[in-house]
C-alpha atoms as a PDB file:
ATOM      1  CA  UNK A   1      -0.064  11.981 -11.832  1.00  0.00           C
ATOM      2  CA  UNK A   2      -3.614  11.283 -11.980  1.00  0.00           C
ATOM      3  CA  UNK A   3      -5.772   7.579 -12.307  1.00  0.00           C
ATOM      4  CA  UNK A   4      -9.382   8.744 -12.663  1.00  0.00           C
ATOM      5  CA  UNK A   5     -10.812   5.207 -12.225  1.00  0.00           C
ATOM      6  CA  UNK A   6     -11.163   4.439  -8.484  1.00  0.00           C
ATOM      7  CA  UNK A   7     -12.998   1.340  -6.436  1.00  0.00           C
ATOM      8  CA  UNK A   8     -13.268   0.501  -3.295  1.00  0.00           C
ATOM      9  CA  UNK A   9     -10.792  -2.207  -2.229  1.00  0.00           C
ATOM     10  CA  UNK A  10     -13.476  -3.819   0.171  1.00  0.00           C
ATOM     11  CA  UNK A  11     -15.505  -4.805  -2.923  1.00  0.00           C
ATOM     12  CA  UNK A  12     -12.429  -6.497  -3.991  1.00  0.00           C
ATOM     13  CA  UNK A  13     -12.481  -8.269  -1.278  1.00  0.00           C
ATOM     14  CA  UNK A  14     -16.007  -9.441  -1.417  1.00  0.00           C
ATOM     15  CA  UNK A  15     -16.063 -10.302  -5.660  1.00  0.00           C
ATOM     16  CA  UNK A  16     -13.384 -12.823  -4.909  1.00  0.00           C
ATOM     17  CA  UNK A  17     -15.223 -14.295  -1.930  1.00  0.00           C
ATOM     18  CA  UNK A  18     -18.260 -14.926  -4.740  1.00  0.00           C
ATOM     19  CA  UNK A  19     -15.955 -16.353  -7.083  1.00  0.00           C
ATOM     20  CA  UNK A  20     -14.787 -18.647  -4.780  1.00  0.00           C
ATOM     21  CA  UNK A  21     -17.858 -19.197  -3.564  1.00  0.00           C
ATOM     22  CA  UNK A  22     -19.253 -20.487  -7.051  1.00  0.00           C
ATOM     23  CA  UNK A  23     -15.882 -22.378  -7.454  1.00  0.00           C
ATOM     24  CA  UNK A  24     -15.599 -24.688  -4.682  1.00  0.00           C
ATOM     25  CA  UNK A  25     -18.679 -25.761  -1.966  1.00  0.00           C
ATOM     26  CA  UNK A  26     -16.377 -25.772   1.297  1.00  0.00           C
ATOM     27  CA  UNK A  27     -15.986 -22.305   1.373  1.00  0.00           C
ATOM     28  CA  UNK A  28     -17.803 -20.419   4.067  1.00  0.00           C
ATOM     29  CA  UNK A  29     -17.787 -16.530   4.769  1.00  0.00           C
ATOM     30  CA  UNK A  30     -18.590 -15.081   8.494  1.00  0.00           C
ATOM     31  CA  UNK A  31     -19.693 -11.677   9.702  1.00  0.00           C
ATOM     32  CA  UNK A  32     -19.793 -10.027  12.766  1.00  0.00           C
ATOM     33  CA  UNK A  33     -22.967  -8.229  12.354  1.00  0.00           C
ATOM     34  CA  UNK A  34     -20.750  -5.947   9.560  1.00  0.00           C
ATOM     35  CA  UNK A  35     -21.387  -7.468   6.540  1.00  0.00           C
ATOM     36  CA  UNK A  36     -22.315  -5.258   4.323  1.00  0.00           C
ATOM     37  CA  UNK A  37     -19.682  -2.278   4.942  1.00  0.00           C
ATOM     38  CA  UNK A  38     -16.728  -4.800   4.886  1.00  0.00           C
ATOM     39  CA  UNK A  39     -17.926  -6.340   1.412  1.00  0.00           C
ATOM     40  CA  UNK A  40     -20.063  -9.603   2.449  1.00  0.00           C
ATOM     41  CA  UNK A  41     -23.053  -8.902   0.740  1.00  0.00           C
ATOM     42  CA  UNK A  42     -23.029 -10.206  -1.914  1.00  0.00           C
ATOM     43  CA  UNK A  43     -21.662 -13.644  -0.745  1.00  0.00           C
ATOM     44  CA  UNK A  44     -24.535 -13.456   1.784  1.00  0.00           C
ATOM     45  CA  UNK A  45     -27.052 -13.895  -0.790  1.00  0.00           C
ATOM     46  CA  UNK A  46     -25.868 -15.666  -3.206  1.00  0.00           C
ATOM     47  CA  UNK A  47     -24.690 -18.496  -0.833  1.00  0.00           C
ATOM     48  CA  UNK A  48     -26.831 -18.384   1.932  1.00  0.00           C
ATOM     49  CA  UNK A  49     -26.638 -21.656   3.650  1.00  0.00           C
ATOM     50  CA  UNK A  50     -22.508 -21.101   3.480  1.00  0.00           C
ATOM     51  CA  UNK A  51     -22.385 -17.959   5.520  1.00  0.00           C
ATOM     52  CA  UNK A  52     -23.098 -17.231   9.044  1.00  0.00           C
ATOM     53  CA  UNK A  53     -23.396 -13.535  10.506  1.00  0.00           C
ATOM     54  CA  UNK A  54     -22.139 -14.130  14.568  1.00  0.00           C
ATOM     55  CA  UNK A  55     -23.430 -10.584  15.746  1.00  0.00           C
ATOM     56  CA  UNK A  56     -21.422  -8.488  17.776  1.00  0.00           C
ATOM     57  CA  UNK A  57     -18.701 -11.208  18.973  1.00  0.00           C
ATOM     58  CA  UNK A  58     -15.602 -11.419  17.647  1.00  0.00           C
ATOM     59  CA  UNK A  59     -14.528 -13.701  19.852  1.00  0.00           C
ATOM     60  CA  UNK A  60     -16.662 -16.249  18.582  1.00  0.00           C
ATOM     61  CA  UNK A  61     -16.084 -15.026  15.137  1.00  0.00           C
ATOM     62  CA  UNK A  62     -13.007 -16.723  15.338  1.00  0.00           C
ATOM     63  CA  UNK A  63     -13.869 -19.744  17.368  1.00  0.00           C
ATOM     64  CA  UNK A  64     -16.658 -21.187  14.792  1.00  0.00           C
ATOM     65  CA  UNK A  65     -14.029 -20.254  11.886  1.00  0.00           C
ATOM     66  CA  UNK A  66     -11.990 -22.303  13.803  1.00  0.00           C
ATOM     67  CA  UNK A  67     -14.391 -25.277  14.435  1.00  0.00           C
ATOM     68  CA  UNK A  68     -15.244 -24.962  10.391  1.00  0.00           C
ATOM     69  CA  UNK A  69     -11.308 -25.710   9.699  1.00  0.00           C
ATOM     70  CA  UNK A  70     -10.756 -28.470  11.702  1.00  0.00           C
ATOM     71  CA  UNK A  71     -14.556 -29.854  10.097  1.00  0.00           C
ATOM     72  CA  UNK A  72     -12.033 -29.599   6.334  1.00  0.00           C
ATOM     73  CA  UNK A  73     -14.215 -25.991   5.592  1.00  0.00           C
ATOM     74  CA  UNK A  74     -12.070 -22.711   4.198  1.00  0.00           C
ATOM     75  CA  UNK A  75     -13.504 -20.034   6.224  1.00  0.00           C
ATOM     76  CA  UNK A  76     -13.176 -16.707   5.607  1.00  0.00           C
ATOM     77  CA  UNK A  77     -14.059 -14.292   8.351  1.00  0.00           C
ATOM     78  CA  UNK A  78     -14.423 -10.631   7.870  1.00  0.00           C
ATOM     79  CA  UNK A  79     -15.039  -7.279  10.488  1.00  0.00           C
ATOM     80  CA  UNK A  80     -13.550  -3.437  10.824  1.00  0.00           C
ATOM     81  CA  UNK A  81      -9.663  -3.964  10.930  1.00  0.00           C
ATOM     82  CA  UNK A  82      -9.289  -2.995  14.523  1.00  0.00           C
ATOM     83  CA  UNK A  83     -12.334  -5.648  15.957  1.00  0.00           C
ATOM     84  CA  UNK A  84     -10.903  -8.811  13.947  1.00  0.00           C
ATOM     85  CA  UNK A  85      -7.003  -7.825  15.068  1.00  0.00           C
ATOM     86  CA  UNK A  86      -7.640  -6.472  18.160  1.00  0.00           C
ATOM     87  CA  UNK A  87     -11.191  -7.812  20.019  1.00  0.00           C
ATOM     88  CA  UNK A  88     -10.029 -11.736  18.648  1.00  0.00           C
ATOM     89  CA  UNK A  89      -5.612 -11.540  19.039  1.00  0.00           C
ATOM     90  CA  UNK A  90      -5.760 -14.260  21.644  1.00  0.00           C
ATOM     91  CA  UNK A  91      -8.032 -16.601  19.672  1.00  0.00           C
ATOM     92  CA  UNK A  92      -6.062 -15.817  16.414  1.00  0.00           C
ATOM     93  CA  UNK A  93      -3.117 -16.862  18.424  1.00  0.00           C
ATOM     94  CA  UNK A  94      -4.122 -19.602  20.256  1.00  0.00           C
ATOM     95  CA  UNK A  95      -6.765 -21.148  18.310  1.00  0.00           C
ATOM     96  CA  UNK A  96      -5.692 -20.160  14.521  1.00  0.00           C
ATOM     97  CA  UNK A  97      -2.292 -19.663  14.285  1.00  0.00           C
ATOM     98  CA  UNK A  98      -1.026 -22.251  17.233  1.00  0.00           C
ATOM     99  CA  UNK A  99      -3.261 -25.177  15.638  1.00  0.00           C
ATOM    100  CA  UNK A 100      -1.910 -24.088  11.922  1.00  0.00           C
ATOM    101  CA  UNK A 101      -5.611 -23.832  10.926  1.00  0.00           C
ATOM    102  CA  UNK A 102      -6.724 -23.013   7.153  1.00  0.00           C
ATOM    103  CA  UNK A 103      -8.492 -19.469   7.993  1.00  0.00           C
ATOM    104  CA  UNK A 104      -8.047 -16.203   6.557  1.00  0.00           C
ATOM    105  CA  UNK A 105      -9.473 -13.128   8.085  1.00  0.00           C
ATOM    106  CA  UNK A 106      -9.978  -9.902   6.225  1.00  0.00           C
ATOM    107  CA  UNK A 107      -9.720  -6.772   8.204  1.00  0.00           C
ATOM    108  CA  UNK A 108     -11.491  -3.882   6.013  1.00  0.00           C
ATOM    109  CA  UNK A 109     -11.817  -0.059   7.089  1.00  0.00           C
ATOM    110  CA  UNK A 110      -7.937  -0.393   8.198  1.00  0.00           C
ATOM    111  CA  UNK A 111      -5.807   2.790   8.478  1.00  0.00           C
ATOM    112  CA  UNK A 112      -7.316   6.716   9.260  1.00  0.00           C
ATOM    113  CA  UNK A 113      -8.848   6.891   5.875  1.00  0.00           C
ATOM    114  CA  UNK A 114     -12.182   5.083   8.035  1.00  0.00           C
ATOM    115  CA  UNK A 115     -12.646   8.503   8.277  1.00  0.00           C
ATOM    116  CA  UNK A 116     -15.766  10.119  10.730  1.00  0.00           C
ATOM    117  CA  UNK A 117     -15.845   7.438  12.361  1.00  0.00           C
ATOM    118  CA  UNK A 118     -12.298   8.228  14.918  1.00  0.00           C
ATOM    119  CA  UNK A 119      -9.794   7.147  16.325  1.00  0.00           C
ATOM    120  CA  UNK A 120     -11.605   4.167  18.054  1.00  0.00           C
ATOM    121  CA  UNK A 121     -12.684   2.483  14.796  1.00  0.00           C
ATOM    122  CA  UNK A 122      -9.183   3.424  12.829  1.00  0.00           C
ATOM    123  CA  UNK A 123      -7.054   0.247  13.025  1.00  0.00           C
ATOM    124  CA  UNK A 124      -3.339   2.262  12.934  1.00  0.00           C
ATOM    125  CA  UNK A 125      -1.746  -1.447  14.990  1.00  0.00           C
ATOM    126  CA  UNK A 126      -2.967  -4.608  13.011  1.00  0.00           C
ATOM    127  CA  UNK A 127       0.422  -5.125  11.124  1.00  0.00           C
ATOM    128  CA  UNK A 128       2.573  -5.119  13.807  1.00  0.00           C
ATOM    129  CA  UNK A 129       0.226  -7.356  15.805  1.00  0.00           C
ATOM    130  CA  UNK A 130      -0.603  -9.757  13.055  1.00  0.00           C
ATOM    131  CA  UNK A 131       2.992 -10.550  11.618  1.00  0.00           C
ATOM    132  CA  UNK A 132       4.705 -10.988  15.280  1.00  0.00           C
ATOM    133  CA  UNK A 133       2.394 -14.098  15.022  1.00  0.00           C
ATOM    134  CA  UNK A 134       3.819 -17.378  14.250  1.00  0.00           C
ATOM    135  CA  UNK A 135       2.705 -18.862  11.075  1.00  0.00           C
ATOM    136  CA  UNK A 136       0.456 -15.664  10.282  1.00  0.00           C
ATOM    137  CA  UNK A 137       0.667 -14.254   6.752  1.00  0.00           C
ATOM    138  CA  UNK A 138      -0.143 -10.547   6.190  1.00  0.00           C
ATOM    139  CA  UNK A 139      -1.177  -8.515   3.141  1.00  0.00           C
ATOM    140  CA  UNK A 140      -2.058  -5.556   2.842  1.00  0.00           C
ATOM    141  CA  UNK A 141      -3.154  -4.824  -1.200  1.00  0.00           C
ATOM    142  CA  UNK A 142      -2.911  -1.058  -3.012  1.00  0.00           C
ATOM    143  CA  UNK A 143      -6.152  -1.114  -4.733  1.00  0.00           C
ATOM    144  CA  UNK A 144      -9.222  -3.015  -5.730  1.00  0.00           C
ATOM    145  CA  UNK A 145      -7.486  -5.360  -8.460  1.00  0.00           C
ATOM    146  CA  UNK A 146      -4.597  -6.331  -5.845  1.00  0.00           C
ATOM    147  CA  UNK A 147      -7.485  -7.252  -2.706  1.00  0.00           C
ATOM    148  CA  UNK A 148      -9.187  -9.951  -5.166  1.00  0.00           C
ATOM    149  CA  UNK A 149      -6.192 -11.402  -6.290  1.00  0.00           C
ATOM    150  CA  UNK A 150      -5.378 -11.382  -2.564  1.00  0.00           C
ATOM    151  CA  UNK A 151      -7.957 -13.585  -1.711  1.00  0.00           C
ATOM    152  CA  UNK A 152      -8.310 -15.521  -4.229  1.00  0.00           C
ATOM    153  CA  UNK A 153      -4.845 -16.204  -3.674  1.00  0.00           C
ATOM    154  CA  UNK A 154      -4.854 -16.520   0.204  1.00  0.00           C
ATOM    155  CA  UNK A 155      -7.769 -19.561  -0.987  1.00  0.00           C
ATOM    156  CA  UNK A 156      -4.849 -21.345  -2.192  1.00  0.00           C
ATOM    157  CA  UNK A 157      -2.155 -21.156   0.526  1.00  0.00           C
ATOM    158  CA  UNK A 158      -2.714 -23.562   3.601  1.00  0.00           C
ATOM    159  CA  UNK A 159      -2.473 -21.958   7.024  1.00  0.00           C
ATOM    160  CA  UNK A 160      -3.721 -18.601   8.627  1.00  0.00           C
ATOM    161  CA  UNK A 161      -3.620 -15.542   6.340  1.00  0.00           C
ATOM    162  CA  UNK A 162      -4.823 -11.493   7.469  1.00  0.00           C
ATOM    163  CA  UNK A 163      -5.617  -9.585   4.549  1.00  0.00           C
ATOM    164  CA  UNK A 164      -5.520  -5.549   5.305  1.00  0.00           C
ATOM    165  CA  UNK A 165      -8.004  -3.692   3.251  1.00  0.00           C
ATOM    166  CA  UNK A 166     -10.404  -0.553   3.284  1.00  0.00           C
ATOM    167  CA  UNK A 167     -13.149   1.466   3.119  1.00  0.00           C
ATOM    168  CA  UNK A 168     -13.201   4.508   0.830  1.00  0.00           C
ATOM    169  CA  UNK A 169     -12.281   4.542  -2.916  1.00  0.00           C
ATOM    170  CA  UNK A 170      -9.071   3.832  -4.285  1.00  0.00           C
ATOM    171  CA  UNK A 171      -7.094   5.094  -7.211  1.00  0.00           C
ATOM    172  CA  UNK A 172      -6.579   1.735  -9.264  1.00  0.00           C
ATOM    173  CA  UNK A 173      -3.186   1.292 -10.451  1.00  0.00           C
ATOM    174  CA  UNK A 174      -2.715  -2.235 -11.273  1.00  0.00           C
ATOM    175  CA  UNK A 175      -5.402  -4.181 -13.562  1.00  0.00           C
ATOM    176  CA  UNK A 176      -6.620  -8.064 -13.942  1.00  0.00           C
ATOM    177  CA  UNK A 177      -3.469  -8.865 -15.439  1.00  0.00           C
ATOM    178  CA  UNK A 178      -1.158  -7.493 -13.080  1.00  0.00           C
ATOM    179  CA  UNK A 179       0.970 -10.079 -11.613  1.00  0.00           C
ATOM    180  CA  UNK A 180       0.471 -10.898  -7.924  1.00  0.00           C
ATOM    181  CA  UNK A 181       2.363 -13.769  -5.851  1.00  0.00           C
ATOM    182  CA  UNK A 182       1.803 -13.952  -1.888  1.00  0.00           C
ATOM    183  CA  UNK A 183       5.501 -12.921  -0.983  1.00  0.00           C
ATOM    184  CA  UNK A 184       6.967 -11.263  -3.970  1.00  0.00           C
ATOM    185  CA  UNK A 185       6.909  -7.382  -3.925  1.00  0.00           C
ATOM    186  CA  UNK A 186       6.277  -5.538  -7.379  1.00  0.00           C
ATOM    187  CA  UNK A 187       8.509  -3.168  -8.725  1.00  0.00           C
ATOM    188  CA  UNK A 188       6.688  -0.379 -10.355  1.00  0.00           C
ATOM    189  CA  UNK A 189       8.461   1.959 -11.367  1.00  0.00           C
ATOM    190  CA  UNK A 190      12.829   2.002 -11.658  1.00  0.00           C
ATOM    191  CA  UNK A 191      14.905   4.448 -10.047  1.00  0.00           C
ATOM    192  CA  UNK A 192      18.616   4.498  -8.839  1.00  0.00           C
ATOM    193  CA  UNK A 193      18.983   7.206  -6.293  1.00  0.00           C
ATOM    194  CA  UNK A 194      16.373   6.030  -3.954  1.00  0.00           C
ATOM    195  CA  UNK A 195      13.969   3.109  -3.320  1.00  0.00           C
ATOM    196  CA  UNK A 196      10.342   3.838  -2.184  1.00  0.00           C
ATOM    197  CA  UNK A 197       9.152   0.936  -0.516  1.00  0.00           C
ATOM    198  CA  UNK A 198       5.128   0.909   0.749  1.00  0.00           C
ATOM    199  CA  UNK A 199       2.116  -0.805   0.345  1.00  0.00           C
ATOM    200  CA  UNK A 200      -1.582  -0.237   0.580  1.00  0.00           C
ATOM    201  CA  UNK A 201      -3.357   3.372  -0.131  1.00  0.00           C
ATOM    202  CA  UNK A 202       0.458   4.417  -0.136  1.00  0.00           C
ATOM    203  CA  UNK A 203       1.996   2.956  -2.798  1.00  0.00           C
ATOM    204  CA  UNK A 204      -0.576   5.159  -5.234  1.00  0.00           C
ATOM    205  CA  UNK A 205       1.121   8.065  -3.220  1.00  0.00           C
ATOM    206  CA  UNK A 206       4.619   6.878  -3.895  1.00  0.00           C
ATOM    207  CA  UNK A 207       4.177   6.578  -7.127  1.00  0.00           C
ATOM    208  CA  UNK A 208       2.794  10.457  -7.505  1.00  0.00           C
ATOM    209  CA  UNK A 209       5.978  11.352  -5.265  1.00  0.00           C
ATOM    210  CA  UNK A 210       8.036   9.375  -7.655  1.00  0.00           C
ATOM    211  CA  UNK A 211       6.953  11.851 -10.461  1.00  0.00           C
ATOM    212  CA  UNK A 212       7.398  14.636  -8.335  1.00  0.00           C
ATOM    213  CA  UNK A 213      10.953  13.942  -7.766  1.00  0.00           C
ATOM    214  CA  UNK A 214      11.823  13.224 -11.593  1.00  0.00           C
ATOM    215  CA  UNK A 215      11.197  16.918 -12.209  1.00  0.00           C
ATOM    216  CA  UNK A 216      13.712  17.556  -9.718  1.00  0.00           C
ATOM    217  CA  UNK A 217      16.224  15.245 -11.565  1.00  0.00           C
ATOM    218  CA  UNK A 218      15.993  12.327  -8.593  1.00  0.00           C
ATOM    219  CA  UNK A 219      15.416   8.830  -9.916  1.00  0.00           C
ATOM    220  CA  UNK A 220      12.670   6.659  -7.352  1.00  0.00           C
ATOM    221  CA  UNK A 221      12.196   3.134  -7.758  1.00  0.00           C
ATOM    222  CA  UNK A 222       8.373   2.349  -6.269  1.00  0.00           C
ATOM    223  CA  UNK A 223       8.451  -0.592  -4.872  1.00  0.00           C
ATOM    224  CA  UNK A 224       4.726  -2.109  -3.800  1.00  0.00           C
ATOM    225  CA  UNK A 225       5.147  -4.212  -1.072  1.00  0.00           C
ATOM    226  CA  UNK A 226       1.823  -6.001  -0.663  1.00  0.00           C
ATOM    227  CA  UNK A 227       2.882  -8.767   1.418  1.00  0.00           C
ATOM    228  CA  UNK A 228       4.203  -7.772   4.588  1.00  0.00           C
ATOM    229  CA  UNK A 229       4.986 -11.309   5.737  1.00  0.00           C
ATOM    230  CA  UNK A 230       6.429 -13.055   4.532  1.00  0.00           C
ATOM    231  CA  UNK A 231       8.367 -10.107   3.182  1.00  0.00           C
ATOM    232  CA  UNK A 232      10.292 -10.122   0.282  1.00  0.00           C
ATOM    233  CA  UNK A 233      14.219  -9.707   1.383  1.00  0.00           C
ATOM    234  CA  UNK A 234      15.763  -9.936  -2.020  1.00  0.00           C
ATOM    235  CA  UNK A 235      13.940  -7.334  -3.145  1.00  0.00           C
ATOM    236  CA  UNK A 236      14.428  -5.032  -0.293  1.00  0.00           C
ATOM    237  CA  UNK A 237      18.310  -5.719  -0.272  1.00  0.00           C
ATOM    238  CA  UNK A 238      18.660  -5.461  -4.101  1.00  0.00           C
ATOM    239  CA  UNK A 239      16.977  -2.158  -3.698  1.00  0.00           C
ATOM    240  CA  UNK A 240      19.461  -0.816  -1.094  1.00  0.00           C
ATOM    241  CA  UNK A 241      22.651  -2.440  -2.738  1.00  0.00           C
ATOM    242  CA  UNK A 242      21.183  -0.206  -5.820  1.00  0.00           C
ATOM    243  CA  UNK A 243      20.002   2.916  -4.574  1.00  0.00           C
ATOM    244  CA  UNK A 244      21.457   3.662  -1.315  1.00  0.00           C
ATOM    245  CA  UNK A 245      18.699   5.233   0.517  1.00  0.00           C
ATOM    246  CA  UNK A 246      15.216   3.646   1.444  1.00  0.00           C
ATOM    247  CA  UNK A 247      12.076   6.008   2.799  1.00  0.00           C
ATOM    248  CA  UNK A 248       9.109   3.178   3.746  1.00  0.00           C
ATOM    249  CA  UNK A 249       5.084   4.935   3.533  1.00  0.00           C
ATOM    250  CA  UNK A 250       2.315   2.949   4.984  1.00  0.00           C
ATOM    251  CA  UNK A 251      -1.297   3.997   6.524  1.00  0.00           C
ATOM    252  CA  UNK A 252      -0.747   2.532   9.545  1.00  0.00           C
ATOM    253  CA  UNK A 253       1.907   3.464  12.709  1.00  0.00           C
ATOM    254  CA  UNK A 254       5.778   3.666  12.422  1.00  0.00           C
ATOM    255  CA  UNK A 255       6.338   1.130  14.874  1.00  0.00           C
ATOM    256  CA  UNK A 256       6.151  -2.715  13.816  1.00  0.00           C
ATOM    257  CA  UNK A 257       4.534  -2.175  10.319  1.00  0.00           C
ATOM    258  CA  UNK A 258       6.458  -2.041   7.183  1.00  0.00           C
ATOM    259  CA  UNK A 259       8.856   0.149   8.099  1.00  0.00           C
ATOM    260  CA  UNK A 260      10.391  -1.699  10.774  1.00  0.00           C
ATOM    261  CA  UNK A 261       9.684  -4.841   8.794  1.00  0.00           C
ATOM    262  CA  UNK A 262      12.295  -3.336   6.370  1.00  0.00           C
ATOM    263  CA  UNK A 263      14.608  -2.163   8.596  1.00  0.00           C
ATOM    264  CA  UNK A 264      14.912  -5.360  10.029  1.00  0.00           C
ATOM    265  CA  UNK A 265      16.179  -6.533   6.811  1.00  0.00           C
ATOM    266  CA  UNK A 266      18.655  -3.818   6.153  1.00  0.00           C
ATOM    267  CA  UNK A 267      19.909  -4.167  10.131  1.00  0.00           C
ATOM    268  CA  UNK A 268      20.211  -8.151   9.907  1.00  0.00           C
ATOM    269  CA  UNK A 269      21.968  -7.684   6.542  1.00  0.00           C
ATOM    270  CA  UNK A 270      24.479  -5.067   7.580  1.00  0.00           C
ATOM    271  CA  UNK A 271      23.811  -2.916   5.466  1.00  0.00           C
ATOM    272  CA  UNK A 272      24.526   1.117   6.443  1.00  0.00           C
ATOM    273  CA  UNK A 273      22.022   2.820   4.604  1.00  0.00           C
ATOM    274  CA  UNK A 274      19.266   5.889   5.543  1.00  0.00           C
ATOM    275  CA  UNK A 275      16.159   4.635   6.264  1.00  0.00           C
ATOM    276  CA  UNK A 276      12.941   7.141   6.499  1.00  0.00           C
ATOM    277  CA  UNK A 277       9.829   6.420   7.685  1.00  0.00           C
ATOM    278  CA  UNK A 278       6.215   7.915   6.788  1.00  0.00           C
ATOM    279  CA  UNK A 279       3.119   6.567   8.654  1.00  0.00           C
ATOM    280  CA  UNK A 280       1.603   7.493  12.234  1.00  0.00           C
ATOM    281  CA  UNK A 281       4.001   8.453  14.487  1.00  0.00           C
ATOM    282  CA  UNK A 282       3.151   6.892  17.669  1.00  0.00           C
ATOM    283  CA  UNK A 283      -0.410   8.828  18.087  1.00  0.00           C
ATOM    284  CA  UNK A 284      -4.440   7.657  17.726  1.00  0.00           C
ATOM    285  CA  UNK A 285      -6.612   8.648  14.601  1.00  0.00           C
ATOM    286  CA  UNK A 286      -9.216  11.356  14.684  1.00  0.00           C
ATOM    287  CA  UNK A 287     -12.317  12.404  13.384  1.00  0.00           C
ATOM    288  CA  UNK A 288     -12.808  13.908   9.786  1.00  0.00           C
ATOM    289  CA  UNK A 289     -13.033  13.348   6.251  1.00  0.00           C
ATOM    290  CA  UNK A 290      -9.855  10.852   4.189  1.00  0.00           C
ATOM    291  CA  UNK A 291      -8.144  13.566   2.339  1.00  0.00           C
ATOM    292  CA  UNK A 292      -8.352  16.000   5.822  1.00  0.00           C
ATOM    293  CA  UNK A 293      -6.666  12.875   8.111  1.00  0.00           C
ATOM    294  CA  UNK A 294      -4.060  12.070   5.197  1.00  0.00           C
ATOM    295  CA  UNK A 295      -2.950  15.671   5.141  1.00  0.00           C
ATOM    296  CA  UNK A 296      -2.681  16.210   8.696  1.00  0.00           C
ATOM    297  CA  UNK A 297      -1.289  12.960   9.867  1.00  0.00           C
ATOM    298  CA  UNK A 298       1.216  13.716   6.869  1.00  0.00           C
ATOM    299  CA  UNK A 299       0.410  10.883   4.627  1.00  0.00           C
ATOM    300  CA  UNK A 300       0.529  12.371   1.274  1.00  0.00           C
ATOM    301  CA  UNK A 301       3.052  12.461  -1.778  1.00  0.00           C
ATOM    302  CA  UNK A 302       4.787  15.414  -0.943  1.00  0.00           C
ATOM    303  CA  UNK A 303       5.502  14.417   2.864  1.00  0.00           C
ATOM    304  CA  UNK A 304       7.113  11.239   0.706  1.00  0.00           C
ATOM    305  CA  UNK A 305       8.964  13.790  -1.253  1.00  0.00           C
ATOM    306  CA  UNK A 306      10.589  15.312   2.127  1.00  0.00           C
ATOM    307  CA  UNK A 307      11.135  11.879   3.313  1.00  0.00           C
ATOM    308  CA  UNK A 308      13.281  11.067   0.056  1.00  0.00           C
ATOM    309  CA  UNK A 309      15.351  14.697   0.530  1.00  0.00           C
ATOM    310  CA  UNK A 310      16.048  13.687   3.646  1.00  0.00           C
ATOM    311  CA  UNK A 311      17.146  10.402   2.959  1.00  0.00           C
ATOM    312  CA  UNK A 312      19.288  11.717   0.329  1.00  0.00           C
ATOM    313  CA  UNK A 313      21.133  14.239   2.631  1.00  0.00           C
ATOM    314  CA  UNK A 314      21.633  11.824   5.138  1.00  0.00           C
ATOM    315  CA  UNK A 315      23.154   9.594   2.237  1.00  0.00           C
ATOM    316  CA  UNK A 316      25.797  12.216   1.160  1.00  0.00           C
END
C-alpha cells in the first residue's frame, strides 16, 4: 500500500495558524526562538505585530500566552514537542490548565522520527504528561490534512488544547474533506477479527499492516484515533464488543500514551479482551535517520502485523 503524495504535518500546522490569522484579529502566535522549523513562518510575516518570538524560554512562553488569554487574545504557542511539554509542565499546569485559560500549544518534531537530532530532542513522554492534566485536550493528527483541521478546530473549543505534530514528511491519507471532530475517532478501514487502534505517523502504518493481513485472510478494522483526550470510548468498546482483540501503535512510549489510554477503557468496562501494544518500550530515542529509528525501535507495519498474530493467539 503506497500514497505517493507526502507533506509535512508541521506546515499543517502553520497554514491554519494563517488562516486564522486573516480570519479573526485576536489571534496571536508565539515562538521560542523555533519558528521556522515548527511551522511559524509564515504567520510571522504576514502578521507581524500579532506574533512575538520569546527566545530560548519556555517558561515564559507560556506565561505571556497566559497574560494574552486573560487580556480576551487566542494564543497559540508553538516549540520542539519535548521543550513546550516538558521545559513549561508546571506553568501549563498551574497557569493554563488550573485557570481554564483559552491557549493551545503545538508541540512539533514529536516522536523519534526528529531524527539526527537524539534522544534529547525526541519527545517519546508528551501524551502521557499532557492528558493526566485536568482540563487539557490532546491531539495528535496522522498527516498534514488532519494537523490544519486540528487547529483550526482547537480555535473553536474554549480551554487549553496540545496538539502533537512533526517534523519530516508524511504519507497523506485523509484530504480537505475528510471529516474531523475534536473527540470522535475515524474508522478507516472495517474489519471483524481485530481492531487496530493508533494515531499519528502510525495510523498510515496500520493501515499498510491492515493490507498485509487481508492476504493472510485476517480482517483489521483501522481505527485513527486523533484525539487522545478526550478519547472516544464508544468507539473503542464497539470495536472490542466486535472484534475481540485490540493491538494500539503510536510514536511515542508504551506507558501513558494511547495504549494505556485504551486499556483503561477496556479495564473500566470489563471487558476480557487481548490488548497489544506497539510504541517505545520504556527506553530514550537515538541518533539516525526516520526510516533507520522506525525500524529499530520496531515501529513499522509488519511489527503491527506480529502485534495482531499475537493478539489473535492470545484470543483463541
Amino acid at each position: 500500500m503506497e500514497y505517493f503524495l507526502k507533506k509535512e504535518t508541521r506546515f499543517g500546522f502553520g497554514d491554519a495558524l494563517v488562516e486564522l490569522g486573516k480570519q479573526n484579529d485576536k489571534l496571536f502566535v508565539l515562538g521560542a526562538d523555533t519558528s521556522t522549523s515548527v511551522g511559524l513562518e509564515k504567520f510571522s510575516k504576514l502578521f507581524p505585530k500579532r506574533f512575538i518570538n520569546v527566545g530560548i524560554a519556555e517558561t515564559n512562553l507560556v506565561g505571556i500566552a497566559s497574560g494574552l488569554a486573560i487580556a480576551g487574545f487566542i494564543p497559540f504557542i508553538a516549540t520542539y514537542g519535548i521543550f513546550a511539554s516538558g521545559r513549561s509542565w508546571e506553568g501549563i499546569r498551574t497557569n493554563i490548565c488550573y485557570s481554564n485559560l483559552n491557549v493551545k500549544i503545538g508541540g512539533s518534531h514529536s516522536g523519534i522520527t526528529v531524527g539526527y537530532d537524539g534522544a534529547t530532542h525526541q519527545a517519546l513522554e508528551e501524551i502521557a504528561i499532557m492528558r493526566c492534566i485536568p482540563r487539557m485536550t490532546v491531539i495528535c493528527p496522522c498527516d498534514y490534512f488532519e494537523t490544519k483541521k486540528a487547529v483550526l478546530e482547537s480555535a473553536e473549543l474554549k480551554g487549553p488544547v496540545y496538539i502533537r505534530y512533526g517534523r519530516n514528511n508524511t504519507p497523506i491519507i485523509t484530504n480537505k474533506n475528510s471529516v474531523f471532530k475534536i473527540g470522535k475517532a475515524n474508522i478507516l478501514k472495517n474489519g471483524k477479527d481485530v481492531a487496530i487502534i493508533s494515531c499519528g505517523i502510525m495510523v498510515y502504518e496500520s493501515l499498510v499492516a491492515a493490507s498485509i493481513l487481508k492476504k493472510q485472510n485476517i480482517s483489521a478494522r483501522v481505527i485513527n484515533i486523533h484525539t487522545i483526550k478526550p478519547i472516544d470510548e464508544e468507539v473503542i468498546i464497539k470495536a472490542a464488543n466486535d472484534c475481540g482483540a485490540i493491538v494500539t501503535a503510536e510514536e511515542h512510549q508504551i506507558y501513558g500514551g494511547l495504549g494505556s489510554a485504551v486499556s483503561e477503557i477496556i479495564t473500566r468496562k470489563t471487558l476480557s479482551i487481548p490488548i497489544e501494544m506497539i510504541g517505545i518500550n520504556d527506553r530514550f530515542g537515538e541518533s539516525g535517520s526516520s526510516d533507520e529509528l522506525l525500524f529499530k525501535f520496531k515501529l513499522k507495519s509488519k511489527n503491527i502485523v506480529e502485534a495482531v498474530l499475537l493478539a489473535l493467539n492470545r484470543k483463541l
